[in-house]
PDB file of N, CA and C in Angstrom:
ATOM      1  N   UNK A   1      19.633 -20.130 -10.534  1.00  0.00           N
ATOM      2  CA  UNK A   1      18.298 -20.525 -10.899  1.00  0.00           C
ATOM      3  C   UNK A   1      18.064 -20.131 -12.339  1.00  0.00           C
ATOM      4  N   UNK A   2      17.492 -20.615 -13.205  1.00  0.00           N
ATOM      5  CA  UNK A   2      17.107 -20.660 -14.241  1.00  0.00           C
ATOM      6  C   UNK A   2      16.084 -20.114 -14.864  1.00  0.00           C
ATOM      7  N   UNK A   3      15.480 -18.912 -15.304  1.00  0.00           N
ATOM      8  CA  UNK A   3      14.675 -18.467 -15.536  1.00  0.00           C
ATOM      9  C   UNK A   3      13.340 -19.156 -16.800  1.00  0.00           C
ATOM     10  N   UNK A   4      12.169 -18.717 -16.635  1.00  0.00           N
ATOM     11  CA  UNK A   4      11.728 -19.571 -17.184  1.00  0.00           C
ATOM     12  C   UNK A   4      10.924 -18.707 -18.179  1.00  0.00           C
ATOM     13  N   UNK A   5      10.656 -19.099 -19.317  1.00  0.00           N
ATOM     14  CA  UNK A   5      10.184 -18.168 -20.534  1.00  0.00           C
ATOM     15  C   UNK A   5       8.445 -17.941 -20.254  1.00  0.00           C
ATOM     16  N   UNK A   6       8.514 -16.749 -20.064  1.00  0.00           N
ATOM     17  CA  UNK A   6       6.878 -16.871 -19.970  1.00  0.00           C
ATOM     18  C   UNK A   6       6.474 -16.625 -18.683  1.00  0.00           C
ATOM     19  N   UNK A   7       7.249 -17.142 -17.719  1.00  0.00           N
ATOM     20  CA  UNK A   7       6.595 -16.836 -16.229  1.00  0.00           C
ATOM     21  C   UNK A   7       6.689 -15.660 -15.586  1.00  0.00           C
ATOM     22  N   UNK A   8       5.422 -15.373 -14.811  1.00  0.00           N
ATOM     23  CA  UNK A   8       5.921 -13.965 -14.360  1.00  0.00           C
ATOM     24  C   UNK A   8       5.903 -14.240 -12.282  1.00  0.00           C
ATOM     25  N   UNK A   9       6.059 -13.165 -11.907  1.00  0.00           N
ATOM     26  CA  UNK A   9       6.081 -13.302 -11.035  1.00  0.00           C
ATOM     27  C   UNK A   9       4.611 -13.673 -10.021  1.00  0.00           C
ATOM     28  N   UNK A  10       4.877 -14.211  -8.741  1.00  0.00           N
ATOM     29  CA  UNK A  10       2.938 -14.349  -8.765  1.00  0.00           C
ATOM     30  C   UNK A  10       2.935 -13.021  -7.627  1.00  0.00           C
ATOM     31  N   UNK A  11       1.571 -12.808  -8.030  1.00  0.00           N
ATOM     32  CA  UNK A  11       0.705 -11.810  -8.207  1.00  0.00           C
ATOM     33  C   UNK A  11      -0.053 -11.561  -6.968  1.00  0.00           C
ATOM     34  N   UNK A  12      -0.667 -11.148  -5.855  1.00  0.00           N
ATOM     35  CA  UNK A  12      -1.791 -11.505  -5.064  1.00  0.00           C
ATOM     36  C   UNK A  12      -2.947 -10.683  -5.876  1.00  0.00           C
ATOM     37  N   UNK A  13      -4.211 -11.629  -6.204  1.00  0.00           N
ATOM     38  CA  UNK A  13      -5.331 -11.067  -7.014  1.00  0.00           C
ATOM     39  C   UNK A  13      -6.095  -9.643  -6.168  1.00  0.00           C
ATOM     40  N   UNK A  14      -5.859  -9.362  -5.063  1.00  0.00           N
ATOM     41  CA  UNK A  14      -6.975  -8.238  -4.842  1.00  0.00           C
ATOM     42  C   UNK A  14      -5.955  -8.096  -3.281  1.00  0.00           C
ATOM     43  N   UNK A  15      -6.755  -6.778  -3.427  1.00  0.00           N
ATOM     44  CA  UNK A  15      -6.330  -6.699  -1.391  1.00  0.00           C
ATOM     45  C   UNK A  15      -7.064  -7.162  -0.611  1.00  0.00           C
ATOM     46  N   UNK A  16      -6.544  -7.643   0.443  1.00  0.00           N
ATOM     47  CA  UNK A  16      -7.165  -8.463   1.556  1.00  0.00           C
ATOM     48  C   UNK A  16      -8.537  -7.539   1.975  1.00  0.00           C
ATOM     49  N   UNK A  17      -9.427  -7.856   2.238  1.00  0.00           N
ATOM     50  CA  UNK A  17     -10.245  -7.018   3.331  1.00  0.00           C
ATOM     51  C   UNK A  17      -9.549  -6.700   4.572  1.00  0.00           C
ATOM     52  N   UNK A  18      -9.770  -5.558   5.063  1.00  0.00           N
ATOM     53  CA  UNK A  18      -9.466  -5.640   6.132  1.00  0.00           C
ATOM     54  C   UNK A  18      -8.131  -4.813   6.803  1.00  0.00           C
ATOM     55  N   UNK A  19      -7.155  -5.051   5.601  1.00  0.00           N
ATOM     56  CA  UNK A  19      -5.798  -4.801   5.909  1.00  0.00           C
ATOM     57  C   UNK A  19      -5.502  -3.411   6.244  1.00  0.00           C
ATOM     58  N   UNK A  20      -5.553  -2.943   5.003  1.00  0.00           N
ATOM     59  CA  UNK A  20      -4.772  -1.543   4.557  1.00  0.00           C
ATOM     60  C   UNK A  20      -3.676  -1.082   4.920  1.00  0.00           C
ATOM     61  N   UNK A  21      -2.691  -2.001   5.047  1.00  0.00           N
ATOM     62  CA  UNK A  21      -1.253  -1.738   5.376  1.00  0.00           C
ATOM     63  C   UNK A  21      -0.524  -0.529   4.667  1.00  0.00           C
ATOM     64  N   UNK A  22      -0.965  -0.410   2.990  1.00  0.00           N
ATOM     65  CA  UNK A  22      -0.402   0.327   2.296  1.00  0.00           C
ATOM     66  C   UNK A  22      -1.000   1.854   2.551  1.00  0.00           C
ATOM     67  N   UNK A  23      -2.018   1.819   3.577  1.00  0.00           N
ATOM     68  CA  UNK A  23      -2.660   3.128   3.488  1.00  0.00           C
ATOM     69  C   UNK A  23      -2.020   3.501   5.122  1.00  0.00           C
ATOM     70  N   UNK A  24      -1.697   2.558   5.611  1.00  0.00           N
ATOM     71  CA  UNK A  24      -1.023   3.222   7.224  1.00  0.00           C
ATOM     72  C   UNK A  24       0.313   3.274   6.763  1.00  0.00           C
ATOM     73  N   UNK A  25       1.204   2.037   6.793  1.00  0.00           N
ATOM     74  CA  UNK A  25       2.784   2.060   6.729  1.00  0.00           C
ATOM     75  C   UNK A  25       3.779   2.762   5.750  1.00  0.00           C
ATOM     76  N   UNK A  26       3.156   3.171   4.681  1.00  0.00           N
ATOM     77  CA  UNK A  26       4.469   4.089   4.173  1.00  0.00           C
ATOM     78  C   UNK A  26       3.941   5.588   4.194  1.00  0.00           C
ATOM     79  N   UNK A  27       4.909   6.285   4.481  1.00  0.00           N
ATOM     80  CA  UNK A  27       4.624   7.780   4.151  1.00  0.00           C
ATOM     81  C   UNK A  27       4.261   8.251   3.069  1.00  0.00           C
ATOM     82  N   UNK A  28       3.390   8.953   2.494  1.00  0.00           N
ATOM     83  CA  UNK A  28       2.969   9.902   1.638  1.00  0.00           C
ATOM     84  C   UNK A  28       3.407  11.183   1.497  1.00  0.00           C
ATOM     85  N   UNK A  29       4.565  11.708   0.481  1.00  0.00           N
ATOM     86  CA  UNK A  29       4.526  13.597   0.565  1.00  0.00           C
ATOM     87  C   UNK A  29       3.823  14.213  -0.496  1.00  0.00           C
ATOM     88  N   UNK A  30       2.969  13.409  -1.327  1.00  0.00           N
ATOM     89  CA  UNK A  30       1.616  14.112  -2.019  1.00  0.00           C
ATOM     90  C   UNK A  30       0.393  14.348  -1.075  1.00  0.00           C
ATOM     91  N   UNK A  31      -0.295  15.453  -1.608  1.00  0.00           N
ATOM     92  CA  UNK A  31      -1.188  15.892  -1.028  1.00  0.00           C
ATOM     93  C   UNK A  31      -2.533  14.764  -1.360  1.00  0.00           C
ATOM     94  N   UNK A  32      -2.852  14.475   0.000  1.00  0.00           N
ATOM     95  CA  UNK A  32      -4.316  13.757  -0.056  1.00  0.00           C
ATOM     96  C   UNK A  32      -5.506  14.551   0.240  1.00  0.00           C
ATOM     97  N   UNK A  33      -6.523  14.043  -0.062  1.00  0.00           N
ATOM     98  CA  UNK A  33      -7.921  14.730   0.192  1.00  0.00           C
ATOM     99  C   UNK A  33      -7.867  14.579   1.757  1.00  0.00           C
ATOM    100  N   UNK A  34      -8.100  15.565   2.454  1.00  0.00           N
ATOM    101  CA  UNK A  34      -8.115  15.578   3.889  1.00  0.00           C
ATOM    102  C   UNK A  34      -6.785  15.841   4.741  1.00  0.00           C
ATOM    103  N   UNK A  35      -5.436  15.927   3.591  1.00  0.00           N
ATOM    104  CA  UNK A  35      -4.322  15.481   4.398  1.00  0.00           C
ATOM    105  C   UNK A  35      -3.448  16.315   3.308  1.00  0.00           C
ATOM    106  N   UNK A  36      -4.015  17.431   3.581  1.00  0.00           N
ATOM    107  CA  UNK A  36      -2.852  18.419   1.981  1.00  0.00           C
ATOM    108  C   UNK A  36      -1.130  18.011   2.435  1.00  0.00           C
ATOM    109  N   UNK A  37      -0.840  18.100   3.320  1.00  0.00           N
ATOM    110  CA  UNK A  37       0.525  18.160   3.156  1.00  0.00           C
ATOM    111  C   UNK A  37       1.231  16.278   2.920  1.00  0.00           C
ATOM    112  N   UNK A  38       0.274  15.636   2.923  1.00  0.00           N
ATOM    113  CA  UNK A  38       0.509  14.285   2.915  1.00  0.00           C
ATOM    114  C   UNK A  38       0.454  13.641   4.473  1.00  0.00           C
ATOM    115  N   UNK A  39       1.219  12.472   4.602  1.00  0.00           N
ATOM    116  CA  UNK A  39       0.713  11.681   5.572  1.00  0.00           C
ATOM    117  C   UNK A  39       2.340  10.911   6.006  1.00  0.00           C
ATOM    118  N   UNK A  40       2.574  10.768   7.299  1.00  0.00           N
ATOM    119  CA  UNK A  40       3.862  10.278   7.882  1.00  0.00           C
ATOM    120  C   UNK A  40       3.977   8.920   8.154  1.00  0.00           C
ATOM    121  N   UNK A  41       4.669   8.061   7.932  1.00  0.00           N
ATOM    122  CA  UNK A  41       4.751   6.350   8.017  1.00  0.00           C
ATOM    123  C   UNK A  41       4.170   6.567   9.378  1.00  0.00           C
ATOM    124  N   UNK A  42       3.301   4.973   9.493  1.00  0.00           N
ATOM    125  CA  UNK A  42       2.643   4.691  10.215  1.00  0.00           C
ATOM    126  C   UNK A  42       1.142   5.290  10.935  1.00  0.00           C
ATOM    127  N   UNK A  43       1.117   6.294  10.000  1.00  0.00           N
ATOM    128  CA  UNK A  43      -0.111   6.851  10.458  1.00  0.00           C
ATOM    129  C   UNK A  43      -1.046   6.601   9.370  1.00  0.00           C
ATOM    130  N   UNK A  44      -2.457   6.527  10.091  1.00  0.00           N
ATOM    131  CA  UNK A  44      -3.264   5.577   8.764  1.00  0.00           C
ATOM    132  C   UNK A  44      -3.969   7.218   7.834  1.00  0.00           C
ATOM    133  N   UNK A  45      -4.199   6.782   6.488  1.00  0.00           N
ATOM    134  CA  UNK A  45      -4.937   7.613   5.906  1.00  0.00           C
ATOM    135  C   UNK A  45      -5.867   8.157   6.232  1.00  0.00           C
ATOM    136  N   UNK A  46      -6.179   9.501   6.320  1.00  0.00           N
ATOM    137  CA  UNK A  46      -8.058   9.668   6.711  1.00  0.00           C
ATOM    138  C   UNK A  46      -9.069   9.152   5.912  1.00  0.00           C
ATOM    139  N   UNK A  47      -8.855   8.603   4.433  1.00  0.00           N
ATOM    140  CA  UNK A  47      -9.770   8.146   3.132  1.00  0.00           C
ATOM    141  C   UNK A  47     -10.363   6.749   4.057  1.00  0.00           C
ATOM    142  N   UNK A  48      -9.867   6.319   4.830  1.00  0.00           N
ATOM    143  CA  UNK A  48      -9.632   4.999   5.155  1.00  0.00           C
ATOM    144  C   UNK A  48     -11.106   4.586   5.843  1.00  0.00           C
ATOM    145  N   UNK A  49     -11.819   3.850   5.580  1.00  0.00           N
ATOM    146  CA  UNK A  49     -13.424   4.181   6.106  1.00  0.00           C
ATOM    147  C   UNK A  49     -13.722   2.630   7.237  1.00  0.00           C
ATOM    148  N   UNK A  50     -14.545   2.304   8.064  1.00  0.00           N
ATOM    149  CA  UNK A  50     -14.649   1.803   9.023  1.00  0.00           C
ATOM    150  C   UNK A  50     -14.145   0.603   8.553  1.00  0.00           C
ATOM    151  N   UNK A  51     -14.541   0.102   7.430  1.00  0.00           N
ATOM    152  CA  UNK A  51     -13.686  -1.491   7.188  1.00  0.00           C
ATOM    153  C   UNK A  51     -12.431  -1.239   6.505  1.00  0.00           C
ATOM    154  N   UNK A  52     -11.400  -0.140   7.033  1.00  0.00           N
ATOM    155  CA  UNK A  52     -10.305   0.052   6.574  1.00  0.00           C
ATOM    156  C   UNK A  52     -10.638  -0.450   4.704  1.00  0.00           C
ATOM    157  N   UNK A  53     -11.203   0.640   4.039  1.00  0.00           N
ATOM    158  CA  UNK A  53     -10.985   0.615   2.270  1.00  0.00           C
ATOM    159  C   UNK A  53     -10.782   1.648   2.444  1.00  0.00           C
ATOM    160  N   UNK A  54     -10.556   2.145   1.206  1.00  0.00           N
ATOM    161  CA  UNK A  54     -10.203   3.748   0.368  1.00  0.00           C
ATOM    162  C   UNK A  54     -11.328   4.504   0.175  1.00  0.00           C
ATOM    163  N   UNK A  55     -11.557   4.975   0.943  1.00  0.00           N
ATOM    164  CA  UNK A  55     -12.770   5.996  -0.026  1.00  0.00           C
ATOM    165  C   UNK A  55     -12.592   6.884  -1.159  1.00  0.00           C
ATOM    166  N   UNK A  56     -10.956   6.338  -1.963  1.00  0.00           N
ATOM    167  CA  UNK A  56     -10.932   7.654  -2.689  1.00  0.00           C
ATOM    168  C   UNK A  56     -10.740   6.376  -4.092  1.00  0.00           C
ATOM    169  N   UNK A  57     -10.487   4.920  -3.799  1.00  0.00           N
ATOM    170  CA  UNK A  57     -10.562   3.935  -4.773  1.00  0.00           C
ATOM    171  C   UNK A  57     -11.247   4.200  -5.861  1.00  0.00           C
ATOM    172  N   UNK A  58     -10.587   4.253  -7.259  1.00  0.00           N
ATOM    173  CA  UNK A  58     -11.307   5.052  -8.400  1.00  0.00           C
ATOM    174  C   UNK A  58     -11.270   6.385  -8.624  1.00  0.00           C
ATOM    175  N   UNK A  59     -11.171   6.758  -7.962  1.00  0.00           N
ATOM    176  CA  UNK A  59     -11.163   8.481  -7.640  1.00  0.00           C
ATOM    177  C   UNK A  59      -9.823   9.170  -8.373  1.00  0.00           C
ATOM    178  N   UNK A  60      -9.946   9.785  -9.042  1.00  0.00           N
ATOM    179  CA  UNK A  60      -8.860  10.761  -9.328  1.00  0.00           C
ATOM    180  C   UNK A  60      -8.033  11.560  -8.727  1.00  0.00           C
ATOM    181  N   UNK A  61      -8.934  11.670  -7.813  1.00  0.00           N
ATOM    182  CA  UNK A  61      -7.993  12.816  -6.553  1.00  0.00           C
ATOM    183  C   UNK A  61      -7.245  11.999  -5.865  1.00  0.00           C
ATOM    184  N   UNK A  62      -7.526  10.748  -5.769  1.00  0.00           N
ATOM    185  CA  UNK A  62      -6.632   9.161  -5.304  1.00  0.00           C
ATOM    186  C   UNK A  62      -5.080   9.638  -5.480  1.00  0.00           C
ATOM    187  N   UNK A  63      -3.727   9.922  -4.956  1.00  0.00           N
ATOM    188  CA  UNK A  63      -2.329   9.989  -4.921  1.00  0.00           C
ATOM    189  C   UNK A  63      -2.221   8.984  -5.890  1.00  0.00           C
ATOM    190  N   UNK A  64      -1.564   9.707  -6.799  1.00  0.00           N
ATOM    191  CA  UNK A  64      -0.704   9.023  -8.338  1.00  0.00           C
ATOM    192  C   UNK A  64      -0.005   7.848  -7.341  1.00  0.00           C
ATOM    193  N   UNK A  65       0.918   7.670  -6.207  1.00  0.00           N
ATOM    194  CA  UNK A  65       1.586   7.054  -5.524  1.00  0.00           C
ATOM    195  C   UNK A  65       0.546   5.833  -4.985  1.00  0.00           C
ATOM    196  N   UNK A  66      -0.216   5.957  -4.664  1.00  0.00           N
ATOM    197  CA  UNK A  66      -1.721   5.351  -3.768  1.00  0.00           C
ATOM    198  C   UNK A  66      -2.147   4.039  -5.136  1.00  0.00           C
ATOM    199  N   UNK A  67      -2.493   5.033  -6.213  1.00  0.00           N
ATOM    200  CA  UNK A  67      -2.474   4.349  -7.662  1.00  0.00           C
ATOM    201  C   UNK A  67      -1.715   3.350  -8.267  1.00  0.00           C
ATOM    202  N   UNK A  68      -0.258   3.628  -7.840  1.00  0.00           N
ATOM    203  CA  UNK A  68       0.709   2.776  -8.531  1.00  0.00           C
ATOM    204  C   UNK A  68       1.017   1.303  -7.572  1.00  0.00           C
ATOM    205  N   UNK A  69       0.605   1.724  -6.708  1.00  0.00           N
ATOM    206  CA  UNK A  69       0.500   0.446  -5.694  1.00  0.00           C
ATOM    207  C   UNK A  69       0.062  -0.588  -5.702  1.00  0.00           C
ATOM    208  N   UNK A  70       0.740  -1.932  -6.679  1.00  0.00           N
ATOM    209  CA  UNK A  70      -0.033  -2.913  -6.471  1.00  0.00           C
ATOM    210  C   UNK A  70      -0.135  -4.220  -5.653  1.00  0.00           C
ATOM    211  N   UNK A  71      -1.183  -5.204  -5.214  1.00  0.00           N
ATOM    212  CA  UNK A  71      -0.686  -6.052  -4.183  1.00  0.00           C
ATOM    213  C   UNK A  71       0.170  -6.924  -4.914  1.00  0.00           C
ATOM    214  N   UNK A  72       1.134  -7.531  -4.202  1.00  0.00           N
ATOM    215  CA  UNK A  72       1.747  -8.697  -4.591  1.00  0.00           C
ATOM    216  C   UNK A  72       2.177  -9.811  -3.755  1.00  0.00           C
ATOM    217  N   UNK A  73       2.314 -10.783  -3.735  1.00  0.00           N
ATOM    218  CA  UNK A  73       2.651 -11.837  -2.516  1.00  0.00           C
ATOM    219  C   UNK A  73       3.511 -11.864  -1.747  1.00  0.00           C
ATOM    220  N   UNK A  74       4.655 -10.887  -2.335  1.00  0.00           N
ATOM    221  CA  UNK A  74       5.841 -10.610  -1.517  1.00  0.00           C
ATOM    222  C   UNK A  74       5.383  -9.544  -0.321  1.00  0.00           C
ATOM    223  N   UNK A  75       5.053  -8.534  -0.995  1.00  0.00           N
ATOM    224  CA  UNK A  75       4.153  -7.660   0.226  1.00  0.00           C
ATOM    225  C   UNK A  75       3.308  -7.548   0.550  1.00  0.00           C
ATOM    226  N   UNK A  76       1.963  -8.342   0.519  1.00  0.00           N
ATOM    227  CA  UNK A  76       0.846  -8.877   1.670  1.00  0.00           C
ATOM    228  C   UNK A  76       1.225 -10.141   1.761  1.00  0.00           C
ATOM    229  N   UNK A  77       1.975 -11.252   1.348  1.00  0.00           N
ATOM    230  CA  UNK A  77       1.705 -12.332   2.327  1.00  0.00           C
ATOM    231  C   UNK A  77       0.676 -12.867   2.414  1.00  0.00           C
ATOM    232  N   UNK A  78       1.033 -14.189   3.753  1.00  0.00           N
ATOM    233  CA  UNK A  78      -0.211 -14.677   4.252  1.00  0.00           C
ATOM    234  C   UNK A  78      -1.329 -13.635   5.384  1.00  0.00           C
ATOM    235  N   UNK A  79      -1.178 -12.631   5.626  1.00  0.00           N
ATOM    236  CA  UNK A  79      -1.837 -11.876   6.556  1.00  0.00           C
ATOM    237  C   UNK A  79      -1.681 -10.441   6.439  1.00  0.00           C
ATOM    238  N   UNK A  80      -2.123  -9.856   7.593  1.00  0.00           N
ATOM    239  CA  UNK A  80      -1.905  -8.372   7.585  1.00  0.00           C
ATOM    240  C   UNK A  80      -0.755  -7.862   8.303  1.00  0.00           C
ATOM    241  N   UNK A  81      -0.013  -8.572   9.204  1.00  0.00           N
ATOM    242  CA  UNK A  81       0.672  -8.386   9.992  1.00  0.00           C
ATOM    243  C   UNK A  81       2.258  -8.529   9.127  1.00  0.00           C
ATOM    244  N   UNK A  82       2.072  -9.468   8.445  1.00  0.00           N
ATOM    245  CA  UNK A  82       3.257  -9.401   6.981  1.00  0.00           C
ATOM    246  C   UNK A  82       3.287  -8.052   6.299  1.00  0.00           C
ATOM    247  N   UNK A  83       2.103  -8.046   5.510  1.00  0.00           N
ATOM    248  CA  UNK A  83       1.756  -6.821   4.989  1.00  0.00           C
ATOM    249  C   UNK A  83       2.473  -5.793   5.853  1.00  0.00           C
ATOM    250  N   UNK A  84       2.343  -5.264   6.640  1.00  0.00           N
ATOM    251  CA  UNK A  84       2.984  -3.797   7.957  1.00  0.00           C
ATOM    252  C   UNK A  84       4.336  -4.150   8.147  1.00  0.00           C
ATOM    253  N   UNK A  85       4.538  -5.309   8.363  1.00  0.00           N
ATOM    254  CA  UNK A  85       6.066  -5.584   8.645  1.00  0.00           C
ATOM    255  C   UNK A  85       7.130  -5.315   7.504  1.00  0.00           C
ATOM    256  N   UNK A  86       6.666  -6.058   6.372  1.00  0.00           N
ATOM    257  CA  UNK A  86       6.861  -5.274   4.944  1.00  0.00           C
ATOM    258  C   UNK A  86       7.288  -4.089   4.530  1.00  0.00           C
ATOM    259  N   UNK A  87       5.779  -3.618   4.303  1.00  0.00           N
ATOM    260  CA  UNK A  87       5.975  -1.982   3.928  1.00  0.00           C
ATOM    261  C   UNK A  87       6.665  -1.457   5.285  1.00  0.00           C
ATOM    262  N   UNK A  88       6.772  -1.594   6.161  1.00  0.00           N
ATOM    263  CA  UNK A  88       7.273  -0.443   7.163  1.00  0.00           C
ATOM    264  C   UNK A  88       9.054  -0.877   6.750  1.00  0.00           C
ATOM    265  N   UNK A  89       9.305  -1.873   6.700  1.00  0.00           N
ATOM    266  CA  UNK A  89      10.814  -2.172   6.653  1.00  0.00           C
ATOM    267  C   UNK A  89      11.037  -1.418   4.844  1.00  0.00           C
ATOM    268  N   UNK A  90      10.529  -1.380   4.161  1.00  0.00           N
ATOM    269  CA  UNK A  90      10.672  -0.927   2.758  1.00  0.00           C
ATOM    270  C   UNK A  90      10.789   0.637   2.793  1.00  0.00           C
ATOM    271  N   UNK A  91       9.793   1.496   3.790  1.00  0.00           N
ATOM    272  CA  UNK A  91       9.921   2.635   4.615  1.00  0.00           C
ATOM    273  C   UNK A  91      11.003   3.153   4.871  1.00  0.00           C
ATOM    274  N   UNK A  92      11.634   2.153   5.790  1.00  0.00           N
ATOM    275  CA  UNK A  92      13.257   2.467   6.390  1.00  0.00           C
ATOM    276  C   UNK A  92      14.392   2.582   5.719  1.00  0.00           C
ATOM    277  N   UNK A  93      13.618   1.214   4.535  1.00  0.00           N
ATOM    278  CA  UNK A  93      15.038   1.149   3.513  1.00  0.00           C
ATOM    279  C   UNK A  93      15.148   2.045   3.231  1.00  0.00           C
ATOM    280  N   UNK A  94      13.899   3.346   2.531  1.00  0.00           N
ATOM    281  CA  UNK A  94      14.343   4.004   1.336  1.00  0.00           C
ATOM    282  C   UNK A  94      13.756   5.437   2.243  1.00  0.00           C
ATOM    283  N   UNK A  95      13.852   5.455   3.472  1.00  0.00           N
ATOM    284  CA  UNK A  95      13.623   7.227   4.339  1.00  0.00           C
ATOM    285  C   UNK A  95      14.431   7.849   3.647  1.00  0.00           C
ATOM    286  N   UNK A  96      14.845   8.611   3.496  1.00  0.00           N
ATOM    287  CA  UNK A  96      15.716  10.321   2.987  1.00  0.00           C
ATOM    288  C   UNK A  96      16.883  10.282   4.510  1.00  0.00           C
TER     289      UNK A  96
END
């Protein structure tokens, strides 16, 4: 395939409502607000508030890791169920 000057990869503009795949499916070993020792794949964040968002979004105390996370089409997809299937297999790839 031929690369093309200028193009980048596409992007997904925002996170889904709703989802928060990235806040359940991968493990965390930084310390979160509520969760000092961090957080184990598949278990959801405590930040995580009734419509599954971040309550720590913006926040400084937010995991540098949490931060660097951005959506993209490869890992949310058309749904949420992509999204988990995703990150959890990306999980496995790279466990210790």
């Amino acid at each position: 395939m031929k690369a093309v000057v200028g193009a980048t990869a596409p992007v997904a503009p925002a996170c889904r409502p709703g989802c928060a795949a990235c806040c359940i499916a991968p493990s965390i070993s930084s310390a979160i607000p509520g969760m000092p020792e961090g957080k184990a794949a598949g278990v959801p964040c405590v930040q995580l508030d009734e419509a599954l968002r971040c309550r720590l979004f913006g926040d400084p105390a937010r995991p540098l890791v949490c931060r660097s996370l951005q959506p993209s089409v490869a890992m949310c997809g058309d749904d949420r169920s992509h999204a988990l299937r995703w990150l959890t297999r990306l999980e496995q790839q790279t466990a210790p």
